[in-house]
Protein backbone atom coordinates (compact mmCIF):
# COMPACT_ATOMS: atom_id res chain seq x y z
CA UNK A 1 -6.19 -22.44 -14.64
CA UNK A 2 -4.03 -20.18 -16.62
CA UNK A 3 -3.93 -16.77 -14.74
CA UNK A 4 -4.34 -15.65 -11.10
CA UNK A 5 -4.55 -12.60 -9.84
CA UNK A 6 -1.66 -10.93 -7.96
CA UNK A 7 -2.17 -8.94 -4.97
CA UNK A 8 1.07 -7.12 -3.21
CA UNK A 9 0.79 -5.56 0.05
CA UNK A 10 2.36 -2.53 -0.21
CA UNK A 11 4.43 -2.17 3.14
CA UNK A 12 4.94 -5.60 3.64
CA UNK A 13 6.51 -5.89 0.49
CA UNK A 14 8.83 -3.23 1.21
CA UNK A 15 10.12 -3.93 4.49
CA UNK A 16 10.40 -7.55 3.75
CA UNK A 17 11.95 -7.37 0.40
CA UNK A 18 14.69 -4.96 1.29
CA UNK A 19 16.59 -5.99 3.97
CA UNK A 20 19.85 -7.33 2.03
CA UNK A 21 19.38 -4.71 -0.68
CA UNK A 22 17.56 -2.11 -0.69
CA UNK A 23 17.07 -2.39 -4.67
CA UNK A 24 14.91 -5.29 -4.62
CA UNK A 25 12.49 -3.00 -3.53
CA UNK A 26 12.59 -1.91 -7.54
CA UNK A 27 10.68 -4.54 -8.49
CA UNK A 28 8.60 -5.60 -11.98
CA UNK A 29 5.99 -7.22 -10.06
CA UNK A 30 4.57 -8.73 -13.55
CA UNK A 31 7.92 -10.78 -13.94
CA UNK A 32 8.09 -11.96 -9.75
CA UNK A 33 4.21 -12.55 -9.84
CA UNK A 34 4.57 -14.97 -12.88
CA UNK A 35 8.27 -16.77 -11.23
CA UNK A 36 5.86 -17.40 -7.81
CA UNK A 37 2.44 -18.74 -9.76
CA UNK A 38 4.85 -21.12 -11.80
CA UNK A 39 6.22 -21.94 -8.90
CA UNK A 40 3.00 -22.51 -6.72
CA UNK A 41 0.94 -23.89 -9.80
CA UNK A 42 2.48 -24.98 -12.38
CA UNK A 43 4.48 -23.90 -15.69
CA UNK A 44 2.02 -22.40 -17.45
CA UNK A 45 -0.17 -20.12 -15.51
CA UNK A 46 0.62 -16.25 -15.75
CA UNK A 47 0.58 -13.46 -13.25
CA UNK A 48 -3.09 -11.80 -14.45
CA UNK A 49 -4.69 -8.65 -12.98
CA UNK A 50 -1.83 -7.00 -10.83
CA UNK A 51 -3.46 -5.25 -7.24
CA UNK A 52 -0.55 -2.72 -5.29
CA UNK A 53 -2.68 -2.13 -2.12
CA UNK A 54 -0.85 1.09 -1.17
CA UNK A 55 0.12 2.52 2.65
CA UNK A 56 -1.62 5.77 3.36
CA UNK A 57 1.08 8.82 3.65
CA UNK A 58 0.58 10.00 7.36
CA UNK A 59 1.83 12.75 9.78
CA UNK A 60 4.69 10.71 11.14
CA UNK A 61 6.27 10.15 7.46
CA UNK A 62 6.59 13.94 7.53
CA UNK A 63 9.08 13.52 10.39
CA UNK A 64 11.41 11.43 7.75
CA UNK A 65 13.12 13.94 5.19
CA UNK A 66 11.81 13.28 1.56
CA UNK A 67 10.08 10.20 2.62
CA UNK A 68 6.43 11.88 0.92
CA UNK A 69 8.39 12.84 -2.29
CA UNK A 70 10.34 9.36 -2.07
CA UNK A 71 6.90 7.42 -1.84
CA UNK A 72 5.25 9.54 -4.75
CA UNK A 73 8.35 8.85 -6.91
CA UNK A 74 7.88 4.98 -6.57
CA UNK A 75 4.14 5.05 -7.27
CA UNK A 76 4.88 7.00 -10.23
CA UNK A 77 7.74 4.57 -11.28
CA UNK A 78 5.50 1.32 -10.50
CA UNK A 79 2.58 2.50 -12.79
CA UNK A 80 4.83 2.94 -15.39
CA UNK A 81 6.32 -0.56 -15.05
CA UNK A 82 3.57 -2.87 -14.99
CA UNK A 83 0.61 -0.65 -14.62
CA UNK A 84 -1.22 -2.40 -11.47
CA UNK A 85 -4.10 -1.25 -10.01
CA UNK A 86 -3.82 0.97 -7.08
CA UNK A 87 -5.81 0.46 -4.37
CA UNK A 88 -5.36 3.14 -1.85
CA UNK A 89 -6.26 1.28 1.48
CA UNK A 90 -7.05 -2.60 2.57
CA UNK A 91 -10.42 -1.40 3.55
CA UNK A 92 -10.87 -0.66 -0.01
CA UNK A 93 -10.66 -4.67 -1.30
CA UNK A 94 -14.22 -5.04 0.56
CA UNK A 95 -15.58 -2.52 -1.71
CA UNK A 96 -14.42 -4.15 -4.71
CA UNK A 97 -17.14 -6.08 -6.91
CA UNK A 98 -16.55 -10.22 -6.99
CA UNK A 99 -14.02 -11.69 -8.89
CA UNK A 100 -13.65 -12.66 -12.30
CA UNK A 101 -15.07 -16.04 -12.94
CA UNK A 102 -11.98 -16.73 -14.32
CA UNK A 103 -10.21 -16.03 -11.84
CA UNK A 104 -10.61 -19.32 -9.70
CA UNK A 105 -7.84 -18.43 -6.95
CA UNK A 106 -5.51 -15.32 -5.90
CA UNK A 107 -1.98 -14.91 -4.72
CA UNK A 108 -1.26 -12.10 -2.16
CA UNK A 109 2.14 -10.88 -1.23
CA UNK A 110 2.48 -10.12 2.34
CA UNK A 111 4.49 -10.27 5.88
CA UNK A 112 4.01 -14.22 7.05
CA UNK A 113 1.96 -12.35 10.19
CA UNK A 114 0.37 -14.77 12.70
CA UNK A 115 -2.87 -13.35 12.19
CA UNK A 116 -4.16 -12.15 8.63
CA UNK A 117 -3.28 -8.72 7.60
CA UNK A 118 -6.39 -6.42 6.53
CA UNK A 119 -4.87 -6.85 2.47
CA UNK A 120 -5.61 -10.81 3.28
CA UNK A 121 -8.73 -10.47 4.62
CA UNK A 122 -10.05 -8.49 1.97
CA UNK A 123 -8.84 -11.13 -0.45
CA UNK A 124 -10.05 -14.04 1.23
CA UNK A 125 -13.69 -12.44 1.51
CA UNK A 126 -13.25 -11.49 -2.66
CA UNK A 127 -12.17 -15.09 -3.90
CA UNK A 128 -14.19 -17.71 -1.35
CA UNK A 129 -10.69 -18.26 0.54
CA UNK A 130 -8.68 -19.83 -2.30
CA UNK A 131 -5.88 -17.42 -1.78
CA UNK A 132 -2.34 -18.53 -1.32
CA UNK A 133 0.22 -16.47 0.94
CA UNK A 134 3.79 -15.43 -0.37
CA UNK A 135 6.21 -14.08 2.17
CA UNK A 136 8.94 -12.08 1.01
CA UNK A 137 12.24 -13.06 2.12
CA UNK A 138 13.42 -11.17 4.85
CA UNK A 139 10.09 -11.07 6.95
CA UNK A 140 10.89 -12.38 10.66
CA UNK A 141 7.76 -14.56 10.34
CA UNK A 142 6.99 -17.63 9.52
CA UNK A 143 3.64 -19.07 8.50
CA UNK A 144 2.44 -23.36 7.71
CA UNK A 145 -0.08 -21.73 4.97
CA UNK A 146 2.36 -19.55 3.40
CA UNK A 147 5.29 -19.77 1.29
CA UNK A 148 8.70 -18.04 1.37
CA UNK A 149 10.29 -16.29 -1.51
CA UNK A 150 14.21 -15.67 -2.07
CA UNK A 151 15.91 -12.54 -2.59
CA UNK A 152 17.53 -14.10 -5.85
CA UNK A 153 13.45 -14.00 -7.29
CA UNK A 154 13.62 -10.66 -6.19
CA UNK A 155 17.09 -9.91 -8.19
CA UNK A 156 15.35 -11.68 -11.06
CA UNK A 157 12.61 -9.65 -10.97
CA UNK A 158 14.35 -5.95 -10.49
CA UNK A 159 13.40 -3.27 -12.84
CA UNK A 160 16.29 -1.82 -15.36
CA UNK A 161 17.96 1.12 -13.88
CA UNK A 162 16.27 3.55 -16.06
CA UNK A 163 11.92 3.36 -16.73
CA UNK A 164 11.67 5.80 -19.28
CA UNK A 165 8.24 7.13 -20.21
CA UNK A 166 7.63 10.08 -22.88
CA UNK A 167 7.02 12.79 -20.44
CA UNK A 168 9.80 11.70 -17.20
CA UNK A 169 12.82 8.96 -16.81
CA UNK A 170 12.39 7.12 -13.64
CA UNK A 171 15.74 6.44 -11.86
CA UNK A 172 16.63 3.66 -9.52
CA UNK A 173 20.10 6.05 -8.97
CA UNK A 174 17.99 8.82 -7.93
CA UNK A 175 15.86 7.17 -5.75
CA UNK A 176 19.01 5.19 -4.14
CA UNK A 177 20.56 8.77 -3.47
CA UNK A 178 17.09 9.87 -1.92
CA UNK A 179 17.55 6.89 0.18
CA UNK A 180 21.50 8.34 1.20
CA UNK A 181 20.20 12.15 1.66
CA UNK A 182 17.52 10.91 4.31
CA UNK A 183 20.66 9.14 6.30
CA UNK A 184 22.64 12.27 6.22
CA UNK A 185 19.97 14.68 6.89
CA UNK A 186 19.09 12.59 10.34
CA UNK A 187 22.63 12.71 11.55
CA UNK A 188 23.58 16.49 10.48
CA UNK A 189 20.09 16.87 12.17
CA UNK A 190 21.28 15.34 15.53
CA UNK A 191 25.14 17.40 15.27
CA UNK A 192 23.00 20.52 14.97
CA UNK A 193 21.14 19.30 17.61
CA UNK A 194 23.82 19.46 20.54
CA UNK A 195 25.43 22.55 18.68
CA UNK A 196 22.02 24.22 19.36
CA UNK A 197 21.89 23.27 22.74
CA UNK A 198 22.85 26.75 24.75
CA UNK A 199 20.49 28.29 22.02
CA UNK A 200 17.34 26.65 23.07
CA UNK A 201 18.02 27.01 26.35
CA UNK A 202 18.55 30.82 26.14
CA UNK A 203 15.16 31.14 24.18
CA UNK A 204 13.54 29.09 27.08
CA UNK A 205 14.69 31.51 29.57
CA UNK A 206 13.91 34.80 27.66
CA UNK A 207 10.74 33.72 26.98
CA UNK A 208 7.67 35.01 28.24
CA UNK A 209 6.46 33.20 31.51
CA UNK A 210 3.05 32.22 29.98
CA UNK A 211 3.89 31.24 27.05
CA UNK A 212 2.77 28.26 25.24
CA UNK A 213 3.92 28.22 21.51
CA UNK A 214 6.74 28.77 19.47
CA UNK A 215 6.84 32.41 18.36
CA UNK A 216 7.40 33.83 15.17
CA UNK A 217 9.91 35.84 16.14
CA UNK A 218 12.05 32.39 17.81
CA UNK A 219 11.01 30.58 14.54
CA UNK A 220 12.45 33.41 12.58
CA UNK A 221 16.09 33.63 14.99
CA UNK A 222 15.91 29.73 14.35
CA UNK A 223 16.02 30.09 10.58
CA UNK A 224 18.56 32.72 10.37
CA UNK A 225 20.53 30.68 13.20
CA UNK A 226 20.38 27.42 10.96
CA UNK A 227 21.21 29.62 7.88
CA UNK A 228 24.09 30.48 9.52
CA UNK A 229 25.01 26.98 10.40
CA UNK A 230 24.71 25.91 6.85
CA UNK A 231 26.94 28.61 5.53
CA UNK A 232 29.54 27.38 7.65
CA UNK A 233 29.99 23.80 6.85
CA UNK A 234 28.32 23.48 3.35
CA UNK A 235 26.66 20.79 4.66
CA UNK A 236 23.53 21.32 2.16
CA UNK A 237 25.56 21.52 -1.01
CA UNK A 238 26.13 17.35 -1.28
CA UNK A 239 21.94 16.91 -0.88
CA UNK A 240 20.17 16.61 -3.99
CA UNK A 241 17.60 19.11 -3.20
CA UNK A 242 19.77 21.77 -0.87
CA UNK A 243 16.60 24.21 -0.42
CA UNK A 244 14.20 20.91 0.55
CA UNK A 245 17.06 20.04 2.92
CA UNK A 246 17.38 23.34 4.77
CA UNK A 247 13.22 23.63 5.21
CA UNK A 248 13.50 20.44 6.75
CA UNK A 249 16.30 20.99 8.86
CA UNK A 250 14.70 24.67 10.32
CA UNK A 251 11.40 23.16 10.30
CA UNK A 252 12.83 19.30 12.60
CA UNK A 253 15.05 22.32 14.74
CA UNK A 254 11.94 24.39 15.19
CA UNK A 255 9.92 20.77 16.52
CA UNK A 256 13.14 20.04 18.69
CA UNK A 257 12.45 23.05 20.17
CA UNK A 258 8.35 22.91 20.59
CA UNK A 259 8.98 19.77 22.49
CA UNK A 260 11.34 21.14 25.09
CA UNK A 261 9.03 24.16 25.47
CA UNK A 262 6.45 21.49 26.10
CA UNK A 263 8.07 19.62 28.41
CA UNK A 264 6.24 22.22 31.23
CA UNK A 265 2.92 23.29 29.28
CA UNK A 266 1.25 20.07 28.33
CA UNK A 267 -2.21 19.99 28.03
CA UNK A 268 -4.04 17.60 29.99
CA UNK A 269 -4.88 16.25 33.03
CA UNK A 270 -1.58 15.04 33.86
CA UNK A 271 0.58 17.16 31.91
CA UNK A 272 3.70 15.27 33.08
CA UNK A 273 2.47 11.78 33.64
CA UNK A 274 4.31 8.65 32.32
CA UNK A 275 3.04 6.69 29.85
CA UNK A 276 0.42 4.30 31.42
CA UNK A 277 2.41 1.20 29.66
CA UNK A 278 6.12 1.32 29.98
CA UNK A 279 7.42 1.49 26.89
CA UNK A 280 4.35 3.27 25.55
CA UNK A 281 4.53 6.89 23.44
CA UNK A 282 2.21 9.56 25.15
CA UNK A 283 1.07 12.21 22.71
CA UNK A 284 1.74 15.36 23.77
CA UNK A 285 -0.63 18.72 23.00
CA UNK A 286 -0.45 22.75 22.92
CA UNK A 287 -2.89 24.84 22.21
CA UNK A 288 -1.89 27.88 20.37
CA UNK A 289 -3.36 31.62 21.78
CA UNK A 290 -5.05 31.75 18.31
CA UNK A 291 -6.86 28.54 18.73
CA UNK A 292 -8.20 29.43 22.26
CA UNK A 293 -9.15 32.83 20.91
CA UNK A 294 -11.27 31.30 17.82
CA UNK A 295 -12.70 28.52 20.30
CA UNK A 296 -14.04 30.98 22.85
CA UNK A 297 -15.72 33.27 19.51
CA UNK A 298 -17.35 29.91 18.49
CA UNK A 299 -18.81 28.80 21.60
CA UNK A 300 -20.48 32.15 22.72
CA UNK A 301 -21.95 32.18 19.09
CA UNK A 302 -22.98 28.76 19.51
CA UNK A 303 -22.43 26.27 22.83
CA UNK A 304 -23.40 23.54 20.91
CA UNK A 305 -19.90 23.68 18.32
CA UNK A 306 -17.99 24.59 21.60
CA UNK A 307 -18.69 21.31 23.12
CA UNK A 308 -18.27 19.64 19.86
CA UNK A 309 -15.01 20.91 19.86
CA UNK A 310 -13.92 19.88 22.96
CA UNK A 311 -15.58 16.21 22.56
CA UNK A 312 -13.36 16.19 18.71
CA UNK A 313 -10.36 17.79 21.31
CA UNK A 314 -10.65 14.48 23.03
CA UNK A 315 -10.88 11.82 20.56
CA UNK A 316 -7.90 13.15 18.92
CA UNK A 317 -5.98 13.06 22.25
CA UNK A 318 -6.84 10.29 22.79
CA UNK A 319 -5.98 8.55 19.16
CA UNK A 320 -4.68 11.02 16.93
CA UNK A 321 -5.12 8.42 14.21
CA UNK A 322 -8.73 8.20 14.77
CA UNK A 323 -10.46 7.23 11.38
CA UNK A 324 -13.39 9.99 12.53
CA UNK A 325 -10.95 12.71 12.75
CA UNK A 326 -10.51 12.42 8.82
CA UNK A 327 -6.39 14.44 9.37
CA UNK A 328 -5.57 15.62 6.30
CA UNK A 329 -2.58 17.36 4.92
CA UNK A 330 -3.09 20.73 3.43
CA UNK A 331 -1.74 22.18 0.05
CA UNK A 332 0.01 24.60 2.62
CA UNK A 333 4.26 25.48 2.40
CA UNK A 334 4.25 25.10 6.34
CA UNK A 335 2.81 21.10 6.36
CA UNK A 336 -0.27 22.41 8.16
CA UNK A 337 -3.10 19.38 8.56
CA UNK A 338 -7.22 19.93 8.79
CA UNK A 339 -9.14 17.76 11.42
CA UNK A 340 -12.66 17.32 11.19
CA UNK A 341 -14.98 18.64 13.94
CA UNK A 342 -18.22 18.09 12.13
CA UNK A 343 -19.44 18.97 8.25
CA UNK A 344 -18.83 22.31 8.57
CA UNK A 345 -16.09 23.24 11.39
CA UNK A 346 -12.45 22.67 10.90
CA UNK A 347 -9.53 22.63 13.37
CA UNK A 348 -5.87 23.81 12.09
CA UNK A 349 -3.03 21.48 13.32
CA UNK A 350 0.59 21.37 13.12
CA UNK A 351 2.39 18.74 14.07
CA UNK A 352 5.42 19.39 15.63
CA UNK A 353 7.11 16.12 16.30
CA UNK A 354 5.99 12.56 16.70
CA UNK A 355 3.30 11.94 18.88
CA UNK A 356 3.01 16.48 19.16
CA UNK A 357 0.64 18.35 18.30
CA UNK A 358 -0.24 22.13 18.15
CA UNK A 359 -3.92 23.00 17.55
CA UNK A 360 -3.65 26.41 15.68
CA UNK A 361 -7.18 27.47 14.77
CA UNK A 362 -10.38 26.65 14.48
CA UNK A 363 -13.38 27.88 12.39
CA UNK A 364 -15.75 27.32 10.01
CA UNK A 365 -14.53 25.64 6.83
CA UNK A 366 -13.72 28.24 4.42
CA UNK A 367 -12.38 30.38 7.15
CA UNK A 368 -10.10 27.63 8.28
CA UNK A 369 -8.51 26.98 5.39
CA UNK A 370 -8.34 30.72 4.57
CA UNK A 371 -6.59 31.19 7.74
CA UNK A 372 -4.00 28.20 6.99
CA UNK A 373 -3.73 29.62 3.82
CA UNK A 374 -1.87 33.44 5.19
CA UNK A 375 0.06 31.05 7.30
């Protein structure tokens, strides 16, 4: 045997590699694949084909600043490194064809679970079960069929501080500071917060009484309100992307504010119920005037979409992470997402918060997105 192929869980790799410092996450998985196959089978076999089985992007990294721009920076960085192939979900390894012949065995890197992780299955099923578990160091698990790794392999194995291609430089400085911004940004987020306190609740008041969204007009006093803010304690000026920072900021104060407005206009059955499971996060809906509007025009022109609406309306109140659903993130400068009704009908969403949602529109395909698209 003198190669086996090297299979790293994506998120388990992160959060259990990164603990002590977060720049073992910067890691040449060619040279830490080839330290743990000496290691598990002898001197001289080498780290072959290289898998990254990467974490889909959803809603809820929106609600962490840069986190999509921080993930898209480290893809970008690993394929320059060592090149692996990118495998976009664990569901994804059963669709792959057999393995090399030889390729007698595989080594996955993943979280020492105590049940296999969907990368592990997949693997298993793809090399007859000869497949040998490598737990990163700081994973709070512990497993008899798996081995641990150190954080010193993981220093061993960190990439220089510069990956320099033709066309971009890849910086583990940059990235670090990415890191820093997303710390400050959460706590200037929370000061603004409390400072915005007798605002929000005079916009509750003057509100009308049946309201049920955030206007454009309290979006728009919000902006210039958080503007203002900024000019005043320069806040902005020490993030590396000052304009990215403000949207965020407006966009997190304009959710803050959703939520409280919520708090009396949930939709449901039992708009104010706890969660069934203490401990448990309920998700939390509005429906925008525009959405009821284009719902009611749909269902007179057809009864059949109108209860396939409401039946979609359902499953995604039910799980919002619904596979079915198919939520995906639009090209759109407001973070608007799509979620599937059926082949041809489309409902706009914007999510507000974790575990909110506001459904905005719905239509037929084309004309949802159009719509999305004056947003």
């Amino acid at each position: 045997m003198d190669e086996i192929d090297l299979y790293i869980d994506g998120a388990d790799f992160y959060s259990g590699s990164t603990q002590k410092s977060l720049r073992n996450g910067w890691c040449d998985f060619r040279k830490l694949g080839e330290t743990l196959a000496q290691r598990r089978f002898g001197t001289a076999v080498k780290a072959g084909n290289i898998y990254y089985v990467n974490s889909a992007i959803g809603p809820s990294a929106e609600l962490s600043y840069g986190e999509v721009d921080r993930k898209k920076y480290w893809m970008r960085a690993l394929r320059t490194g060592v090149n692996p192939v990118i495998i976009e979900r664990s569901s994804d390894l059963e669709l792959m064809a057999a393995r090399p012949e030889d390729r007698p065995c595989a080594l996955v890197v993943a979280a020492g679970l105590s049940q296999e992780s969907p990368t592990e299955i997949g693997v298993r099923g793809r090399y007859n079960n000869n497949v040998d578990i490598a737990i990163p160091p700081n994973s709070k698990f512990e497993r008899k069929d798996g081995f641990r790794f150190t954080n010193s392999d993981l220093e061993a194995a960190q990439f220089e501080d510069t990956i320099s291609t033709p066309s971009e430089a890849y910086r583990w400085t940059r990235y670090e500071r990415s890191i820093r911004d997303k710390e400050l940004v959460a706590r200037y987020c929370k000061d603004l917060q409390e400072r915005l306190r007798d605002f929000f609740e005079k916009q509750l008041k003057d509100r009308s009484p049946n309201s049920r969204e955030v206007s454009w007009q309290i979006r728009c006093k919000l902006d210039e309100r958080v503007a203002r803010e900024f000019r005043g304690s320069g806040f902005d000026r020490g993030l590396l992307d000052p304009e990215s920072g403000r949207a965020f900021i407006t966009r997190r104060m304009i959710a803050l504010f959703a939520e409280r407005l919520a708090g009396t206009e949930l939709i449901g059955d039992r708009p104010n119920a706890p969660p069934s499971v203490p401990g448990e996060m309920q998700s939390r809906f509005m429906c925008s005037a525009s959405f009821r509007k284009a719902h009611e025009e749909l269902a007179r022109g057809d009864r059949r979409v109108g209860e396939m609406i409401d039946r979609c309306f359902i499953k995604f109140r039910t799980n919002p992470s619904h596979p079915g659903l198919s939520l995906e993130r639009l090209q759109n400068p407001k973070g608007l997402w799509s979620l599937r009704v059926n082949d041809d009908v489309r409902i706009i969403v914007e999510q507000m918060v974790e575990g909110m949602y506001t459904l905005l529109y719905v239509g037929r395909h084309d004309d949802a997105y159009r719509w999305a698209d004056r947003q």
